[in-house]
C-alpha atoms as a PDB file:
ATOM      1  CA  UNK A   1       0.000   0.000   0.000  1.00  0.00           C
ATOM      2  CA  UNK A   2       2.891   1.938   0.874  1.00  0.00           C
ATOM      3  CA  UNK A   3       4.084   1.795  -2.744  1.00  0.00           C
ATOM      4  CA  UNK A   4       1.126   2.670  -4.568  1.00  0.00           C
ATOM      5  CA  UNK A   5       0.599   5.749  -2.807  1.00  0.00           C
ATOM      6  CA  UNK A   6       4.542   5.989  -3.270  1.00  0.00           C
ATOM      7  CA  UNK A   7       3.803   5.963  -7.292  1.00  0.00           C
ATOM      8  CA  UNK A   8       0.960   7.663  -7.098  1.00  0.00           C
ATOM      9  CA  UNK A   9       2.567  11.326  -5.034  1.00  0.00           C
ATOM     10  CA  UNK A  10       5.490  11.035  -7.164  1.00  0.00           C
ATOM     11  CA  UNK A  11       3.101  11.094 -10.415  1.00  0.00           C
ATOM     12  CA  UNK A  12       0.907  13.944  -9.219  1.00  0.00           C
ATOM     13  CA  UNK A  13       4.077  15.706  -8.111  1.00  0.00           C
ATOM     14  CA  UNK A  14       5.570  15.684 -11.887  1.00  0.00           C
ATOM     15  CA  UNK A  15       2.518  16.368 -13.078  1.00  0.00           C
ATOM     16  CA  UNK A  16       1.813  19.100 -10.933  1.00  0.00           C
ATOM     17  CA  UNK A  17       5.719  20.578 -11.622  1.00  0.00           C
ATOM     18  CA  UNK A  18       5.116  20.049 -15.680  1.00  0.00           C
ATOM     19  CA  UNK A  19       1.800  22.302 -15.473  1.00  0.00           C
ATOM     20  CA  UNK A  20       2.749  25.041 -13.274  1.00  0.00           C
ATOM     21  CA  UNK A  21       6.249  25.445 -14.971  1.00  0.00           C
ATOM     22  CA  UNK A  22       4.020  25.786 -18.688  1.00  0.00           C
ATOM     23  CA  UNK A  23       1.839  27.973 -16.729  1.00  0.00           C
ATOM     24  CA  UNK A  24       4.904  30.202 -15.092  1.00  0.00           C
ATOM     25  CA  UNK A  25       6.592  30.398 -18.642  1.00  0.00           C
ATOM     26  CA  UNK A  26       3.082  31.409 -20.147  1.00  0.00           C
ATOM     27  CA  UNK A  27       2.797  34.205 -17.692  1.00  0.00           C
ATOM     28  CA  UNK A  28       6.008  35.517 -17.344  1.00  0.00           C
ATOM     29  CA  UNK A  29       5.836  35.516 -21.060  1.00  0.00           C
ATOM     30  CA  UNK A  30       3.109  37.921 -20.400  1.00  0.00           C
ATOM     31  CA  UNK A  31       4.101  40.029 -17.813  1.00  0.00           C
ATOM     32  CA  UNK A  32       7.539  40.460 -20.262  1.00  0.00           C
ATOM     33  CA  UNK A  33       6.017  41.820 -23.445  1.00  0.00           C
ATOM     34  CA  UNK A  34       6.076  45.429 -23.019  1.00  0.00           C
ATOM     35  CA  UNK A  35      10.032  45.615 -21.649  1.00  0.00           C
ATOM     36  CA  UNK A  36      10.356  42.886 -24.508  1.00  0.00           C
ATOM     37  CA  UNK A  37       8.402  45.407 -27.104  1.00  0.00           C
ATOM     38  CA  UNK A  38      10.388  48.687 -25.845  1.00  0.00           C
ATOM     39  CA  UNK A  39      13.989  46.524 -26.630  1.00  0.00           C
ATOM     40  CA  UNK A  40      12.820  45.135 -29.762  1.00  0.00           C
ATOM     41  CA  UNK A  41      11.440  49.178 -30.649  1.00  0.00           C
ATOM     42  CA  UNK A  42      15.079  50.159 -29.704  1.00  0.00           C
ATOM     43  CA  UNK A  43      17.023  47.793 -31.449  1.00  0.00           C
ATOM     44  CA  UNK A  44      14.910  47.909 -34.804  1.00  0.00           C
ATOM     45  CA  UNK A  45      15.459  51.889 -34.661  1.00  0.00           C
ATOM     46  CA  UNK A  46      19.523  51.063 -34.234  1.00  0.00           C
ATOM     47  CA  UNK A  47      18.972  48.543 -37.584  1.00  0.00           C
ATOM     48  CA  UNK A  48      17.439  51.267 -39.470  1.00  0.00           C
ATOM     49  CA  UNK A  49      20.084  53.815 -38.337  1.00  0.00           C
ATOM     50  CA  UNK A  50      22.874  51.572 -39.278  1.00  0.00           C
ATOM     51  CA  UNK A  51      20.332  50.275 -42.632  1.00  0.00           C
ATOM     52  CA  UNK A  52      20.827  53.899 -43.435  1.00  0.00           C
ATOM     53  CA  UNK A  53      24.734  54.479 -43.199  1.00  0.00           C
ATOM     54  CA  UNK A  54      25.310  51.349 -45.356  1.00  0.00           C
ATOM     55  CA  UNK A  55      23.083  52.686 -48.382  1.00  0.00           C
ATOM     56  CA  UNK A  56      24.850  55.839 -48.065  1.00  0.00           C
ATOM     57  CA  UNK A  57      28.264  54.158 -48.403  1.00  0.00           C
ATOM     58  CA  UNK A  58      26.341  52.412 -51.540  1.00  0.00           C
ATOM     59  CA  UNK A  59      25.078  55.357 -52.797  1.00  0.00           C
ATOM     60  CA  UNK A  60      28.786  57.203 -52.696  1.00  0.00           C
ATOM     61  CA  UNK A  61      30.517  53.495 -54.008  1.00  0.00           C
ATOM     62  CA  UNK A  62      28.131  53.526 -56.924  1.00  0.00           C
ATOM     63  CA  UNK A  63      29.085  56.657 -57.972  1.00  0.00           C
ATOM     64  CA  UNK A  64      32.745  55.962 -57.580  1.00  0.00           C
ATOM     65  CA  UNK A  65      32.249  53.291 -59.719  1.00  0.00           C
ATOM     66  CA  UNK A  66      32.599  50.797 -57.069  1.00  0.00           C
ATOM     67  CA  UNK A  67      30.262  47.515 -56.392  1.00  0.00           C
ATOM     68  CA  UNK A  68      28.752  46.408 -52.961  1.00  0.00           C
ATOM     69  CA  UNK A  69      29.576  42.650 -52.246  1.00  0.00           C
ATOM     70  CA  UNK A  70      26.428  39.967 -52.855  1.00  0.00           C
ATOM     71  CA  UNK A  71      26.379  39.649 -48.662  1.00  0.00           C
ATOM     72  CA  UNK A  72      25.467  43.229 -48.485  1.00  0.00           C
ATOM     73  CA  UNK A  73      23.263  43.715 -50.618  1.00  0.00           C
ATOM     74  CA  UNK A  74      21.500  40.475 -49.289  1.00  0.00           C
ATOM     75  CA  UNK A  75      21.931  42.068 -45.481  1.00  0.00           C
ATOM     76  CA  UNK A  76      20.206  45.172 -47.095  1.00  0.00           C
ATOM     77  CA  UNK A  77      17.901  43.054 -48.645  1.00  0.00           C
ATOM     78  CA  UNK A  78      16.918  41.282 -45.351  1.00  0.00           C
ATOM     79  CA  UNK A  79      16.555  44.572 -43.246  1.00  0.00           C
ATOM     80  CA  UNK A  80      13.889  45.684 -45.703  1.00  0.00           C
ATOM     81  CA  UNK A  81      12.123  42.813 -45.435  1.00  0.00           C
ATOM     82  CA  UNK A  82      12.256  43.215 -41.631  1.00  0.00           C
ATOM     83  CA  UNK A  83      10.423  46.191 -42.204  1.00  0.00           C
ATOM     84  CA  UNK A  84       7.205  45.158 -43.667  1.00  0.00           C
END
């Protein structure tokens, strides 16, 4: 009897840790967001502002007669995309 009851606290106990863990994650998840949405706002702003120096250094290669290498113009192309 011993055992059963044994097997049976150590199976609500797991069970029990496996739902309020999801349930802790969920919520801190929650209570998160808006410091998670003001470094997110912050570090999209510092993409864009860097976004922008590296089309200006296209801009002035171009008319130097210079070429941008395929990975920047890819990174460029991935910002963009970032945007929408």
């Amino acid at each position: 009897m011993e055992v059963v009851a044994a097997v049976v606290g150590a199976l609500v106990t797991e069970t029990g840790k496996l739902l309020c863990g999801c349930a802790c994650s969920k919520i801190s998840t929650a209570v998160n967001l808006p410091s998670n949405l003001a470094v997110l706002v912050k570090e999209m702003d510092n993409l864009m502002g860097r976004r922008k120096e590296v089309k200006e250094v296209e801009e002035v290669a171009g008319e130097e007669g210079n070429k941008m290498r395929a990975q920047v113009i890819k990174w460029l192309k991935d910002v963009e995309n970032l945007q929408l």
